[in-house]
N, C-alpha and C. Protein backbone atom coordinates (compact mmCIF):
# COMPACT_ATOMS: atom_id res chain seq x y z
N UNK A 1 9.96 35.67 -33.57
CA UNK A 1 8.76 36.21 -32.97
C UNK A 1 9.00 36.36 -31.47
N UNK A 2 8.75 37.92 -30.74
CA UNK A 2 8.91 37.85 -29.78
C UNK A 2 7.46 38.20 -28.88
N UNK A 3 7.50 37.05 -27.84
CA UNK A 3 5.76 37.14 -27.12
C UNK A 3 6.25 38.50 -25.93
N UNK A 4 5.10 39.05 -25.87
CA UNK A 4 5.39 39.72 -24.71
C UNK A 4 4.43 38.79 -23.36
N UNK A 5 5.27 38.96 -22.37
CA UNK A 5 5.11 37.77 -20.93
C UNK A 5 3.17 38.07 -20.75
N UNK A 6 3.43 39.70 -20.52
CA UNK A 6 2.33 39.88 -20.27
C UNK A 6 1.25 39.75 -20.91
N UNK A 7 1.12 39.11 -22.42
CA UNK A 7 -0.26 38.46 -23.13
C UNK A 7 -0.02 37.30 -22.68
N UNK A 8 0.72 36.42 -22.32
CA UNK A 8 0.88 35.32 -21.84
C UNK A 8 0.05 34.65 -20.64
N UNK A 9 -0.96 34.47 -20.80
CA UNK A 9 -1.85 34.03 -19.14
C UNK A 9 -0.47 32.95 -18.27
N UNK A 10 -0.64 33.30 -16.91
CA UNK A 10 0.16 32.20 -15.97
C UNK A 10 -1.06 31.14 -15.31
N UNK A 11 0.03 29.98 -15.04
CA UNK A 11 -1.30 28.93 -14.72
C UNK A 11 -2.13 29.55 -13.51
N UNK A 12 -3.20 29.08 -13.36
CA UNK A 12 -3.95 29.33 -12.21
C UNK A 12 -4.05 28.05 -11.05
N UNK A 13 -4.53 28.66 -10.22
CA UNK A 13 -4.79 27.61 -9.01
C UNK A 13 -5.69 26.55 -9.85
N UNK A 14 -6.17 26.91 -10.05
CA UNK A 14 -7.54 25.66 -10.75
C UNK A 14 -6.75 25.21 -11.52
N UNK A 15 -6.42 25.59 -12.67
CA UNK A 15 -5.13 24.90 -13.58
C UNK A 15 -4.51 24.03 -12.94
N UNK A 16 -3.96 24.02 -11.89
CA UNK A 16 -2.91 23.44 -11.26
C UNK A 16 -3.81 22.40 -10.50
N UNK A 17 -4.55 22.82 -9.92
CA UNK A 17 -5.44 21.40 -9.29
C UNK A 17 -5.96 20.28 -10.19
N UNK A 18 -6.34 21.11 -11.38
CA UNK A 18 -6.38 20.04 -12.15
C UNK A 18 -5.78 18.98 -12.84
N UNK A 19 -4.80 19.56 -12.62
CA UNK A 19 -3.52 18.53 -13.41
C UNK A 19 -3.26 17.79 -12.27
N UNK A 20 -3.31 18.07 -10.89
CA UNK A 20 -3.20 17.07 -9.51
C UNK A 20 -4.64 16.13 -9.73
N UNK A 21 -5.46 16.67 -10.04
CA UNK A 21 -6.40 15.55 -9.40
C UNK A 21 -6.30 14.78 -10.80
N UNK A 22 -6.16 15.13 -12.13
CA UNK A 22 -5.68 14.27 -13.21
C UNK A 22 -4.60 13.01 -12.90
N UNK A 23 -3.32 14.06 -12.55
CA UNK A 23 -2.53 12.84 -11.39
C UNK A 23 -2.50 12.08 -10.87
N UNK A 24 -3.31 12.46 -9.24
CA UNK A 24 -3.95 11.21 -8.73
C UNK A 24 -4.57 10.31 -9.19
N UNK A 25 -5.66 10.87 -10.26
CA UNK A 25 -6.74 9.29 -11.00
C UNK A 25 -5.73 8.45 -11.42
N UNK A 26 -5.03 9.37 -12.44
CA UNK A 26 -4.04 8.37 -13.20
C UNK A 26 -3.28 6.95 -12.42
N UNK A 27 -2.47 7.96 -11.10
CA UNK A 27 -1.80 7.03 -9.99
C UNK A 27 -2.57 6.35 -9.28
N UNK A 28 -3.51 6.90 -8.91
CA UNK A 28 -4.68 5.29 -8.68
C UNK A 28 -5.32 3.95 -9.46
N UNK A 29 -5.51 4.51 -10.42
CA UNK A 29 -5.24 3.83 -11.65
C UNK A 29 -4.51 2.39 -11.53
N UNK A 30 -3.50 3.00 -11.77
CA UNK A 30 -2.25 2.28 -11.81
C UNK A 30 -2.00 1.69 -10.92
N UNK A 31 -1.79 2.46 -9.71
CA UNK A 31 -2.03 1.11 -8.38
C UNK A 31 -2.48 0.04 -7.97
N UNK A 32 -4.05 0.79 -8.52
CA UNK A 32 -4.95 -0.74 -8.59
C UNK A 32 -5.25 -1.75 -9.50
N UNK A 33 -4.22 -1.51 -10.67
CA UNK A 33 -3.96 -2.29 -12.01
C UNK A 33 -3.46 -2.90 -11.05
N UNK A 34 -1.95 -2.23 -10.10
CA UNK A 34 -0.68 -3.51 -9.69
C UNK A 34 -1.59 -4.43 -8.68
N UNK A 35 -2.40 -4.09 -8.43
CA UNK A 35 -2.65 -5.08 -6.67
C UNK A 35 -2.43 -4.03 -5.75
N UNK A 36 -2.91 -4.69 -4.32
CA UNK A 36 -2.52 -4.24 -3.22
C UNK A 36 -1.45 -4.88 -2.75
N UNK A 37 -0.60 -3.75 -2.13
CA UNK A 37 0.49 -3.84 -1.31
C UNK A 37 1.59 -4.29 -2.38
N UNK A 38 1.76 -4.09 -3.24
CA UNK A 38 3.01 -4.31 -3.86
C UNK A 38 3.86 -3.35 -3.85
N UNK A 39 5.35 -3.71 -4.21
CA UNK A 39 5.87 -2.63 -4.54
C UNK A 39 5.87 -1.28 -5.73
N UNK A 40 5.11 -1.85 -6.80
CA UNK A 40 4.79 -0.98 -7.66
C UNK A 40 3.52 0.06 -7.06
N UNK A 41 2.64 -0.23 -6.09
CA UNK A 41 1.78 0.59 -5.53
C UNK A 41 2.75 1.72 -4.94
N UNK A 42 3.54 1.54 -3.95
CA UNK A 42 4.50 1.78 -2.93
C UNK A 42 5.17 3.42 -3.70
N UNK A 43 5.42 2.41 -4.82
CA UNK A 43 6.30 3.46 -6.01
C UNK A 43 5.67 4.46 -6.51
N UNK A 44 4.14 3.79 -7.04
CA UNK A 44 3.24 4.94 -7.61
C UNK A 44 2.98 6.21 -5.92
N UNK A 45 2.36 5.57 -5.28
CA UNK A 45 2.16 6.67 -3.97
C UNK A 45 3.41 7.37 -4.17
N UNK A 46 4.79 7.07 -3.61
CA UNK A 46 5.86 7.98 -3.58
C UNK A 46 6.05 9.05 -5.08
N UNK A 47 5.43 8.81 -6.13
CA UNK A 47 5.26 9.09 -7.08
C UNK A 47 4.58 10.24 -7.34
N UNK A 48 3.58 9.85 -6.78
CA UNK A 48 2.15 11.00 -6.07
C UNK A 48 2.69 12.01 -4.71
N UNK A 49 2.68 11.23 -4.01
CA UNK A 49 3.20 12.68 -3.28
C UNK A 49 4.57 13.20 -3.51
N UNK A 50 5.66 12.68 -4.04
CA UNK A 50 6.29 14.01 -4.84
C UNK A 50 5.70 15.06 -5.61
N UNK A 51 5.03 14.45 -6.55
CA UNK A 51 4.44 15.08 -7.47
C UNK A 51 3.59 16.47 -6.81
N UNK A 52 2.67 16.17 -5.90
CA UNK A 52 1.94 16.95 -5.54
C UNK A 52 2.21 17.89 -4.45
N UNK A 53 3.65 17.54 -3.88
CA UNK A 53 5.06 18.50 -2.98
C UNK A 53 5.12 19.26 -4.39
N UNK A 54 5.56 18.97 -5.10
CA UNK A 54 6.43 19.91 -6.08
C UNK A 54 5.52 20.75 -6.47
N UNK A 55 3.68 20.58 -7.03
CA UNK A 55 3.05 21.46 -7.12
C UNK A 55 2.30 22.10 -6.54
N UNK A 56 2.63 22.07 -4.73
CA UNK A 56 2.60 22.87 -3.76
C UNK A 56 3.40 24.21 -3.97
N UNK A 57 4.90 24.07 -4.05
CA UNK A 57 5.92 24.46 -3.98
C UNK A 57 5.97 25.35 -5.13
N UNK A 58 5.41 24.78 -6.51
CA UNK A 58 5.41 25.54 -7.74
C UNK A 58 4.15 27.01 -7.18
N UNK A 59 3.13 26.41 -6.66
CA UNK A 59 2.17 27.18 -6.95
C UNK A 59 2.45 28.77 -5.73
N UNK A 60 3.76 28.09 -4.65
CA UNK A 60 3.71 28.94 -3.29
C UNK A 60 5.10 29.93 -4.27
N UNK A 61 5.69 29.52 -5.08
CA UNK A 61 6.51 30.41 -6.04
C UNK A 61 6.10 31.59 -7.21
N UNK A 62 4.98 31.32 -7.39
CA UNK A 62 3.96 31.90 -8.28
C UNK A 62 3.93 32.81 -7.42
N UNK A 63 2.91 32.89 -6.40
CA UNK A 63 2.57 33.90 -5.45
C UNK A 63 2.07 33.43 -4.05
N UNK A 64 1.90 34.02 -3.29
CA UNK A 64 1.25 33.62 -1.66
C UNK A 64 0.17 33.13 -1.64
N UNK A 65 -1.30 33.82 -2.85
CA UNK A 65 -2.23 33.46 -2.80
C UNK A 65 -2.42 32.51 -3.52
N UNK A 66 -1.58 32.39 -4.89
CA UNK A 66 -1.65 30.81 -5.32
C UNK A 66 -1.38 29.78 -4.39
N UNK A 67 -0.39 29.97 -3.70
CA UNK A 67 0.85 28.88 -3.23
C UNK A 67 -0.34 28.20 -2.18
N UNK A 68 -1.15 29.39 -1.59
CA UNK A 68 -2.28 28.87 -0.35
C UNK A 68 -3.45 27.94 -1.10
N UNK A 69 -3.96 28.71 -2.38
CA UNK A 69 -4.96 28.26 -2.94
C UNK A 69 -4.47 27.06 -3.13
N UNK A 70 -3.17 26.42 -3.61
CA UNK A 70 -2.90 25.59 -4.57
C UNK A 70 -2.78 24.25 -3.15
N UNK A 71 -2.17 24.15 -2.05
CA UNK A 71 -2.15 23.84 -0.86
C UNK A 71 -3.84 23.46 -0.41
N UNK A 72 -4.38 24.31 0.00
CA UNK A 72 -5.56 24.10 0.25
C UNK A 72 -5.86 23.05 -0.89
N UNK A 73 -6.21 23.03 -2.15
CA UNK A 73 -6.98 22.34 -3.14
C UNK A 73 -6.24 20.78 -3.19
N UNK A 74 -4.79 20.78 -2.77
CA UNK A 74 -3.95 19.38 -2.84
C UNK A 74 -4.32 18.82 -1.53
N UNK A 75 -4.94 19.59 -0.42
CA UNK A 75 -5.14 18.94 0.85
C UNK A 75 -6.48 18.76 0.59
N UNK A 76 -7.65 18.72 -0.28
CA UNK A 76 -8.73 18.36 -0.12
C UNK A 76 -8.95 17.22 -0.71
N UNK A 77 -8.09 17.20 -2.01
CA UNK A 77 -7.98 16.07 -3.11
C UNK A 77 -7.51 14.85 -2.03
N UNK A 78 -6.32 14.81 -1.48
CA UNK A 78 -6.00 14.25 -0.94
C UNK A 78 -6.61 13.30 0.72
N UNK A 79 -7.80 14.38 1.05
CA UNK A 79 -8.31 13.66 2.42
C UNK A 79 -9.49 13.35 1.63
N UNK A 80 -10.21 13.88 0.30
CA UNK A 80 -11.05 12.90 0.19
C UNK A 80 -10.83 11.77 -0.60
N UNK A 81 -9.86 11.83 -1.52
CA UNK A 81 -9.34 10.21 -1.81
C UNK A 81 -9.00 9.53 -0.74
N UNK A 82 -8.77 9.88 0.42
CA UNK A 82 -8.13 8.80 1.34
C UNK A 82 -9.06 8.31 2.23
N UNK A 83 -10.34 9.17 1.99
CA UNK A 83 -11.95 8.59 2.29
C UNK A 83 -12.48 7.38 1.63
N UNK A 84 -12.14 7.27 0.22
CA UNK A 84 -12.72 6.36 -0.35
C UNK A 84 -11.98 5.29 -0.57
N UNK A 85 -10.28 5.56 -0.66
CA UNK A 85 -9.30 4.59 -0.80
C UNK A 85 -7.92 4.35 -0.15
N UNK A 86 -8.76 3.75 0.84
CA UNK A 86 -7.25 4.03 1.92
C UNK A 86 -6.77 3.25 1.98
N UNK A 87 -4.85 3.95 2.19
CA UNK A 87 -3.66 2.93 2.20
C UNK A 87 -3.13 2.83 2.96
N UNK A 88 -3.01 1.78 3.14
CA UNK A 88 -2.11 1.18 3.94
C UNK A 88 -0.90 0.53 3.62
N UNK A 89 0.77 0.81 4.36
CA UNK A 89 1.71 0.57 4.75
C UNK A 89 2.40 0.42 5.25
């Protein structure tokens, strides 16, 4: 069976934010299972912001206006989690 690309929908900005802010809960999550200041916190954060570099990067490969949309939506997720749960290291 061969698909043609173009019935194929590509992810969207929203698509993609969502699976970041899915991300983050998850990695917060988990952080605050470990405690504060451990090294497994340390790990999850570095964890997280790879993660959410790479789907910067995915979304600025897609196209310009994803890559911005997708940027913009990882920088909002990100300053308002760091409103309610801020880390320190």
């Amino acid at each position: 069976m061969v698909l043609d690309s173009a019935a194929v929908p590509g992810p969207t900005a929203d698509s993609i934010a969502a699976a970041a802010a899915a991300a983050a809960a998850a990695a917060a999550a988990a952080a605050a299972a470990a405690g504060p200041g451990t090294a497994a916190e340390s790990r999850t954060i570095y964890k997280v912001k790879r993660f959410l570099a790479t789907l910067v990067q995915f979304g600025s490969d897609i196209s310009r206006d994803t890559g911005d949309r997708v940027k913009e939506l990882v920088f909002n997720l990100v300053v308002r989690n760091s409103l309610f749960c801020p880390v320190t290291l």
